[in-house]
Every structure is written in structure tokens, then in C-alpha cells.
Protein backbone atom coordinates (compact mmCIF):
# COMPACT_ATOMS: atom_id res chain seq x y z
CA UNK A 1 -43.56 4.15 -7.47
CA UNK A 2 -44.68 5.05 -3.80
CA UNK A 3 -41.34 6.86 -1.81
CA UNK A 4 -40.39 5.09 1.47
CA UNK A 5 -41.94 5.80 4.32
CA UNK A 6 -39.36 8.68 6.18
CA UNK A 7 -37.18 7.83 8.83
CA UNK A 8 -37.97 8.74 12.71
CA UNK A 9 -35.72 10.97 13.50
CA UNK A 10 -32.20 9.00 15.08
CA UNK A 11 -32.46 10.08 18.25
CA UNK A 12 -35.65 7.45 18.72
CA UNK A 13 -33.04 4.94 18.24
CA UNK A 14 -30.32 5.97 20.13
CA UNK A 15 -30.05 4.20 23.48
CA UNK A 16 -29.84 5.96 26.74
CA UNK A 17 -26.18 6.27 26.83
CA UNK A 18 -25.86 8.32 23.58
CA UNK A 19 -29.11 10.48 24.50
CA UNK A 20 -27.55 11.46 27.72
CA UNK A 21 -24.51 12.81 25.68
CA UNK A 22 -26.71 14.21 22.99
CA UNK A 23 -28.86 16.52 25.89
CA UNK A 24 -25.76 18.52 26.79
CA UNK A 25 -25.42 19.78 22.91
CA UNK A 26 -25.88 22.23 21.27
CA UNK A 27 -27.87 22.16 17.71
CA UNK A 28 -27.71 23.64 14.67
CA UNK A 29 -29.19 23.26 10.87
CA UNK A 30 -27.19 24.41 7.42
CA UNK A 31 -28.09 23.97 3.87
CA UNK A 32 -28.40 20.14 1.98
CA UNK A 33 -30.13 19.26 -0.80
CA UNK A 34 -34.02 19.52 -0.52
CA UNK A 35 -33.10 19.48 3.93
CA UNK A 36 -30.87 20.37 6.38
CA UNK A 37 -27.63 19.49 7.91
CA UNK A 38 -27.90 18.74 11.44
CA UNK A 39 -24.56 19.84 13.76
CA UNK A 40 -24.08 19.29 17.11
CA UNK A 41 -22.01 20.93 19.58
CA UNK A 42 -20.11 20.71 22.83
CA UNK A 43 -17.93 22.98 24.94
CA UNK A 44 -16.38 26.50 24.58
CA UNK A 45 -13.17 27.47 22.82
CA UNK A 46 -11.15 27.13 19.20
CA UNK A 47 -13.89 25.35 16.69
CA UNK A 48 -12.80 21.65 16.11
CA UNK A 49 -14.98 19.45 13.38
CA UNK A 50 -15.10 16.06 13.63
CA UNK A 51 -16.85 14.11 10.14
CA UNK A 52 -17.84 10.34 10.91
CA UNK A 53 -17.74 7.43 9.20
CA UNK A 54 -20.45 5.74 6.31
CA UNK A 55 -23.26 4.19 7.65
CA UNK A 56 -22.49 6.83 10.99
CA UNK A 57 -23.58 9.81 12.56
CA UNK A 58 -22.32 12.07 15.27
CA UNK A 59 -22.49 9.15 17.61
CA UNK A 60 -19.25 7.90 16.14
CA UNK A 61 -17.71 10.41 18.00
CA UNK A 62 -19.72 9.11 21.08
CA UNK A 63 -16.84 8.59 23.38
CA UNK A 64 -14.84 11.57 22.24
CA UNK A 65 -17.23 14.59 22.27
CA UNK A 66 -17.25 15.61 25.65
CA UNK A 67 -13.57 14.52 26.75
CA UNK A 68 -12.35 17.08 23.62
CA UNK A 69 -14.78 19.55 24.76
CA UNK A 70 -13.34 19.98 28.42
CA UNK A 71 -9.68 19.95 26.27
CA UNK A 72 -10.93 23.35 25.21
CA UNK A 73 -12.55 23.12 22.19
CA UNK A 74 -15.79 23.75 20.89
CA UNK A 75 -16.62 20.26 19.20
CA UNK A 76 -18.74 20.73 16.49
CA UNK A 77 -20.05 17.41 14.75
CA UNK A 78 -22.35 17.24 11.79
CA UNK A 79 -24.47 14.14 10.40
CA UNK A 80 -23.03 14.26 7.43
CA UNK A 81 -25.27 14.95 4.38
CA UNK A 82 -27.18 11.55 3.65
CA UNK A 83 -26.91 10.42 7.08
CA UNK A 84 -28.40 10.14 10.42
CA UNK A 85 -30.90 13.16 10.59
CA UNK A 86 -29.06 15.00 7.71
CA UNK A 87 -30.86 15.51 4.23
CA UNK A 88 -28.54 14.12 1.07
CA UNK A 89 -26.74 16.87 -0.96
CA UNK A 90 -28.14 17.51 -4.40
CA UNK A 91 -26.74 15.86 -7.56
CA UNK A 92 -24.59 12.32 -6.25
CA UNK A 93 -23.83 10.02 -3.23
CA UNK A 94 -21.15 10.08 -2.42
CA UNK A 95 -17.95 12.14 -0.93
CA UNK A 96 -17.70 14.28 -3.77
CA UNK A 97 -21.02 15.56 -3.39
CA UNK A 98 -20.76 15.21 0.75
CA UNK A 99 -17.90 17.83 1.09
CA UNK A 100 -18.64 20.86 -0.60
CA UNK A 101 -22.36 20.63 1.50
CA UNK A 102 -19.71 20.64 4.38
CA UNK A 103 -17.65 23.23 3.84
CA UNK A 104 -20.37 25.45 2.67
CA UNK A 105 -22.02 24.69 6.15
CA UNK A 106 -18.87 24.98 8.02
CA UNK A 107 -18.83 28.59 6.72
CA UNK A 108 -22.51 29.70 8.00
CA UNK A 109 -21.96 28.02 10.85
CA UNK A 110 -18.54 28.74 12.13
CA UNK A 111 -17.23 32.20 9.94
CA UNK A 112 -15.17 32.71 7.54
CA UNK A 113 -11.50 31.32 9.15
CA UNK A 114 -10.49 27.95 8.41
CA UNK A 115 -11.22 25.48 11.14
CA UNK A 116 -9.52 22.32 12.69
CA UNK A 117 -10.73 18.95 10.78
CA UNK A 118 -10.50 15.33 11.95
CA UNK A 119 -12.26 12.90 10.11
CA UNK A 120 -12.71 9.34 10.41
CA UNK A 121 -13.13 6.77 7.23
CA UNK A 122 -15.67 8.02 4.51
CA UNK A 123 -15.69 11.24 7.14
CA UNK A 124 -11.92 11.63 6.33
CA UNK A 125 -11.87 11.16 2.57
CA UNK A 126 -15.25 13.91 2.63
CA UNK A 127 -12.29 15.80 4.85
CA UNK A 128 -9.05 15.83 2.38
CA UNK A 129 -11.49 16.06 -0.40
CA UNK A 130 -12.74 19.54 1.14
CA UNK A 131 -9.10 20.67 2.17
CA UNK A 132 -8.06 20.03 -1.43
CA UNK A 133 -10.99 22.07 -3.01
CA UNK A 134 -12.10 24.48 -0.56
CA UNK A 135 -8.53 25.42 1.21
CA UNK A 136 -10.28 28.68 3.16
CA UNK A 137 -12.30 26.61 5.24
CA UNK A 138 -9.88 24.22 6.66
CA UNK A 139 -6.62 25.01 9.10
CA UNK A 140 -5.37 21.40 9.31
CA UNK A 141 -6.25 18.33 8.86
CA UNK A 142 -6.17 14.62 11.04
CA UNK A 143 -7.33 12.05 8.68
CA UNK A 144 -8.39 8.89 10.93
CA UNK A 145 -8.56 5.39 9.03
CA UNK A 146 -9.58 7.28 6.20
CA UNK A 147 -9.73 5.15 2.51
CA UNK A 148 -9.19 6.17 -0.98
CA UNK A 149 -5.39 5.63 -1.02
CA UNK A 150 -5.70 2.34 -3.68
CA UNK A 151 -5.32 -0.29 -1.48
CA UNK A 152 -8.86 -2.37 -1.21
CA UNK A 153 -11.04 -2.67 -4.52
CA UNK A 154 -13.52 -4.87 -2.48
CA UNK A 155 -15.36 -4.86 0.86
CA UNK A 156 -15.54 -7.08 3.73
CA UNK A 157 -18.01 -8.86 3.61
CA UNK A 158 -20.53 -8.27 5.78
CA UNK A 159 -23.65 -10.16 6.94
CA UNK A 160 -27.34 -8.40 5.83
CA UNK A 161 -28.84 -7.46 9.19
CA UNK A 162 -32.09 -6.22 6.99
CA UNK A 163 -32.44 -10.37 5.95
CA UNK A 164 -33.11 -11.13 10.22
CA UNK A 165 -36.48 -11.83 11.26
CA UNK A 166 -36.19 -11.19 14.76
CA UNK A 167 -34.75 -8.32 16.19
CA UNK A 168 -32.03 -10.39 17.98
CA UNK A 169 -31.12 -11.58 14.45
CA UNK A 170 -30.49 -8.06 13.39
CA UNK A 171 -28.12 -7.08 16.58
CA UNK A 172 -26.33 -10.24 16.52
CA UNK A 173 -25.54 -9.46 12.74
CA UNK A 174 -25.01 -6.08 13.65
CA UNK A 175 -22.14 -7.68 16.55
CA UNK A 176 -20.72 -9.32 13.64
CA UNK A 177 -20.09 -6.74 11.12
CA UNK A 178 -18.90 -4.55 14.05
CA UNK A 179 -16.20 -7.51 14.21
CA UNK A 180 -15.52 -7.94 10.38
CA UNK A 181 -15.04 -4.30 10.00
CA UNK A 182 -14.83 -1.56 12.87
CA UNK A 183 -13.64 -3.16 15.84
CA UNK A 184 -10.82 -5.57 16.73
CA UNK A 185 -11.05 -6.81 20.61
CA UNK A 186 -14.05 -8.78 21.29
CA UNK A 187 -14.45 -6.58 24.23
CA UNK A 188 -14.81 -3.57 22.45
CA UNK A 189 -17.75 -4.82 20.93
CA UNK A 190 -19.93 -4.06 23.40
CA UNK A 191 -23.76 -3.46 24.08
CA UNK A 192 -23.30 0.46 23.40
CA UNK A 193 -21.52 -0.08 19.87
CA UNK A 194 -24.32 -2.78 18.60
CA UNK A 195 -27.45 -0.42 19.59
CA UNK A 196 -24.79 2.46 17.75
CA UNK A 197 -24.88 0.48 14.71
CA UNK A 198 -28.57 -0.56 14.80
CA UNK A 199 -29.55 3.01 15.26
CA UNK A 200 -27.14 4.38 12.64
CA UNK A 201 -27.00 1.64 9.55
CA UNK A 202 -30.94 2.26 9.17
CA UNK A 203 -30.21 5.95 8.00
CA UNK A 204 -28.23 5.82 5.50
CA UNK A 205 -29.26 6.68 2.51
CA UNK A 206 -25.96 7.05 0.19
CA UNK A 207 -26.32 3.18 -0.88
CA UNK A 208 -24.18 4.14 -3.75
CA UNK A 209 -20.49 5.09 -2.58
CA UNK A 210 -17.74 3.71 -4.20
CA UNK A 211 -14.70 6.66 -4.02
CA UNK A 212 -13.51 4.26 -0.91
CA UNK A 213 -12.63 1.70 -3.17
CA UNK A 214 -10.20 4.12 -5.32
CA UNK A 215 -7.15 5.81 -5.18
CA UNK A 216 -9.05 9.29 -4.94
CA UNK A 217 -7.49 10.57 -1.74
CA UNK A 218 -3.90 9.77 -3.13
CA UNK A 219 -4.85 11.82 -6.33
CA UNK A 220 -5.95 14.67 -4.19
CA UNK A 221 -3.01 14.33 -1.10
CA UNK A 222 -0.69 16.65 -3.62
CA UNK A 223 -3.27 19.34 -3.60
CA UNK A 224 -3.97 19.71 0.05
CA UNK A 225 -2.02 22.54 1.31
CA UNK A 226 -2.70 22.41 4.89
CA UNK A 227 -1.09 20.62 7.75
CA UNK A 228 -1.87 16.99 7.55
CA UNK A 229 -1.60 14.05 9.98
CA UNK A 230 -3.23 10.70 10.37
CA UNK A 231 -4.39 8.36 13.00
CA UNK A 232 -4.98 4.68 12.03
CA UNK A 233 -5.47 1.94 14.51
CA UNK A 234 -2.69 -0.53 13.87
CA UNK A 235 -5.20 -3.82 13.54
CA UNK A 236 -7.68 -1.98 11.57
CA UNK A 237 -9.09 -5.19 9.67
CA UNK A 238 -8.75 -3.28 6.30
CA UNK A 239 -5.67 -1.59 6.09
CA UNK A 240 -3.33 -4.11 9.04
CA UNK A 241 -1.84 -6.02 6.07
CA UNK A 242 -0.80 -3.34 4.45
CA UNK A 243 0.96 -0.96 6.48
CA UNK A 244 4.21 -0.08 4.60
CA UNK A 245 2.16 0.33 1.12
CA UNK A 246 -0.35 2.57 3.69
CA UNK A 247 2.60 4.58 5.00
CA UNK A 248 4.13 5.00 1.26
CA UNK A 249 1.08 6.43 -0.29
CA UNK A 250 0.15 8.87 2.82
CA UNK A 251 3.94 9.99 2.70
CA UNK A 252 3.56 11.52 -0.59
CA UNK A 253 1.19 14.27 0.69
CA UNK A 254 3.54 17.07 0.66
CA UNK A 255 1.81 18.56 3.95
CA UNK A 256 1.95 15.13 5.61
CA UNK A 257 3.61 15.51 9.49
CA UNK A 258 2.71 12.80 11.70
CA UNK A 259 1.48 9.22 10.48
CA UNK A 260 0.42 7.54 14.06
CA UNK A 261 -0.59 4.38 15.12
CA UNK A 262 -2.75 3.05 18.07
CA UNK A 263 -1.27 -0.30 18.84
CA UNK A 264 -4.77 -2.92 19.46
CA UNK A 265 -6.83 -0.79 17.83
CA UNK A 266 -9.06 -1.18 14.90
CA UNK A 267 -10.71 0.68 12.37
CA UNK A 268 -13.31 2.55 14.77
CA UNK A 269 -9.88 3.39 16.44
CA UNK A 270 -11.77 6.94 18.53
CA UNK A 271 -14.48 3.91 19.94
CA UNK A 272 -12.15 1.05 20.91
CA UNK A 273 -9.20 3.37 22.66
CA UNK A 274 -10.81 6.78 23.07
CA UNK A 275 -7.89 7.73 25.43
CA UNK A 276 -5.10 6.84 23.46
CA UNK A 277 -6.95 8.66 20.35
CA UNK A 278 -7.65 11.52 22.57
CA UNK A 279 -4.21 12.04 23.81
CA UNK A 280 -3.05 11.82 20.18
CA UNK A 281 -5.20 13.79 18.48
CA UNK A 282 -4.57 16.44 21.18
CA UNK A 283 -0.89 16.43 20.87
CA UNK A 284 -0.89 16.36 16.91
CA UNK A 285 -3.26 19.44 16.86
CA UNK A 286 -1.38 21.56 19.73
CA UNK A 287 1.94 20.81 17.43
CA UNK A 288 2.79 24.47 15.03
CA UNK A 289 0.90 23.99 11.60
């Protein structure tokens, strides 16, 4: 069987925007699979890691980077393993096999004491899943829409962008899914987030997660010893009509602090109200472990 032809490298894709942001980084390469990990960094100060989404990259983080980076911190975002320009971990495909690739790179990159950690979606579960096993590397914890509580067994569905003939096919199924799933104001979808998603969907290569769709993160919420808060936009299209079940099963992390919500918000909650994230996710990390 001949192997797919490789990716070009995301940064061909990215739109001018994004590559404006991405020229006043920093980068780095650790350890993954047959490849690298690719971090990138902004700003000066105490290390904070941000871990996007499935079907992401560091761009999910697009409108956050630099406005946490003159906060004080040094921002340090990876492509996760299997995604963007990052090569897949060894052995599965999915969080499980994501997080230990992480904290194994957070170590060579960053030293041995345990960092900050915010992570958003399949970025967050890859987050309380590497708090829970690899406690050294991680100070506290901000779990951001994050799945794996129980609560969904299916997913939206979505319309197949790769079906299109025309390239104005593929973004306008692109805007869709960006509606279905990530963003809840109309206006928030606009032409930045669709060339996000065109650029990112095309590298991912972990086709065969399914920990979202289980109750893995409540299994491991006992074990995680660190602080832990969450952020969840309150009309996040897969979690809005369950609130109170989402609020039970997060409360019975014993570490568990702050549960906030961003009113008007959905799931890409960091995208669609970077300010209100920024101010929260500020105050929740500045607040004693």
C-alpha cells in the first residue's frame, strides 16, 4: 500500500493573521514517536502551557498567546503529538498515548518543576490525564471545555468538508462545523476561525479518538492531586444542556476550586471571548494553589 503523500508543513496554510503571531515565537522540538514535537513560545516570565483542542494546533490559542505573554508569562504551546506539525506518539491515538509524549517534553523543555497547565477540549483531557499520572510535571491545572466526564456518547454531527469539490465548498463546510461545534455567535465565526479550521482539520492524523466519548476524566479527577479549576463557555453546544450533571461530576475532583462560566460563549470559549477568558484564567491562576 503506497503511504500518503506528507503534509506541508501548517504554517503554508495559516493565513496572514496567524503567521504574523507565529514570527514573534519562539521554537522548539522534543521527542514523539518516529518525529518531533513542535512548541512555540512567547514572552518572559513563570512557564505557562497551554494544550489545544482535536483537530487543532497552537493556533487555538491564536487570540490568547500574546495577551498572556505581556501578563508575564512565558507561553509555551505545543502541537500536540499527531497534530499540526507534530509527529504522532508511538503505540495509540489518542490522549492516553498524547500525554505522557507531553509531559516527557515538558520536562526537556522546561526543567524539572512542575509547570502551570490549561488545556482546552481533547487538550484538557491529554492535561488531567498527565496531572493524574505524571504529578511532578504539573503545578495546577485549568481544564477548559474539556470532555471525558460521561456526558455525550455521540458527536455532533458534522458536515465532510473532504466530500467539497470546490474550495468554497470546503470553507463553507468548514463555517458550518465551526457553528455545530466550537462557536456559538454567528459573529464569532469569522474569516480568521474558517481559514483556522481549514489549515488545522487537514493535519490531523489521530482519526481514531474515542476517550472523549467516556467517562475517563471522571475516573481519573480522584487521582489528580494538584489545584484544579475549569473554564467552560456557558452555550458550549455540547455540554449547555447539561450543566448541573457537568458541575456534579467536576465537583467530585477532590482538588477542584473554581468551576467558571463565560456567559455567550461556546465551546472554543479562549476564540469567541478572549478577554473574558483572559481575565479569568489570570485571576484563577494568581489565586494560592
Amino acid at each position: 500500500m503506497q503511504s500518503p503523500a506528507p503534509l506541508p508543513p501548517l504554517e503554508a496554510d495559516l493565513p496572514h493573521a496567524a503567521l504574523r503571531i507565529l514570527s514573534r515565537s519562539k521554537r522548539f522540538t522534543t521527542p514523539s514517536g518516529e518525529g518531533d514535537v513542535v512548541w512555540h513560545t512567547w514572552g518572559e516570565g513563570e512557564p505557562l502551557v497551554l494544550l489545544h483542542g482535536g483537530s487543532g494546533s497552537w493556533t487555538h490559542w491564536i487570540r490568547n498567546v500574546e495577551a498572556l505573554a505581556e501578563a508575564g508569562r512565558r507561553v509555551v504551546v505545543p502541537d500536540l503529538p499527531g497534530f499540526g506539525d507534530s509527529a504522532r506518539p508511538s503505540g495509540g491515538q489518542d490522549a492516553d498515548f498524547v500525554a505522557p509524549v507531553v509531559a516527557e517534553g515538558i520536562r526537556d523543555l522546561l526543567g524539572e518543576a512542575p509547570v502551570d497547565v490549561a488545556g482546552f477540549s481533547f487538550g484538557g483531557l491529554c492535561g488531567a490525564l498527565m496531572a493524574a499520572a505524571h504529578p511532578e510535571r504539573v503545578r495546577r491545572l485549568v481544564i477548559v471545555g474539556a470532555p471525558g466526564l460521561g456526558l455525550r456518547s455521540r458527536r455532533l454531527p458534522l458536515t465532510s468538508w473532504r466530500e467539497q469539490p470546490t474550495r468554497e465548498g470546503q470553507l463553507a463546510a468548514h463555517r458550518s462545523n465551526l457553528a455545530t461545534l466550537m462557536l456559538s455567535r454567528e459573529d464569532a465565526i469569522d474569516d480568521l476561525a474558517v481559514a483556522l479550521q481549514a489549515a488545522n482539520v487537514p493535519h490531523d492524523r489521530m482519526h481514531r479518538r474515542k476517550l472523549a466519548l467516556t467517562d475517563i476524566l471522571l475516573q481519573k479527577l480522584p487521582e489528580i492531586r494538584c489545584r484544579l479549576d475549569a473554564i467552560y463557555g456557558e452555550e458550549d453546544a455540547l455540554y449547555r444542556d447539561t450543566l448541573p450533571l457537568l458541575k456534579e461530576r467536576l465537583a467530585t475532583a477532590p482538588t477542584l476550586r473554581e468551576l467558571v462560566f463565560i456567559p455567550g460563549a461556546g465551546h472554543w470559549v479562549q476564540y469567541e471571548d478572549a478577554p473574558a477568558f483572559q481575565r479569568e484564567l489570570l485571576r484563577l491562576l494568581a489565586s494560592p494553589p
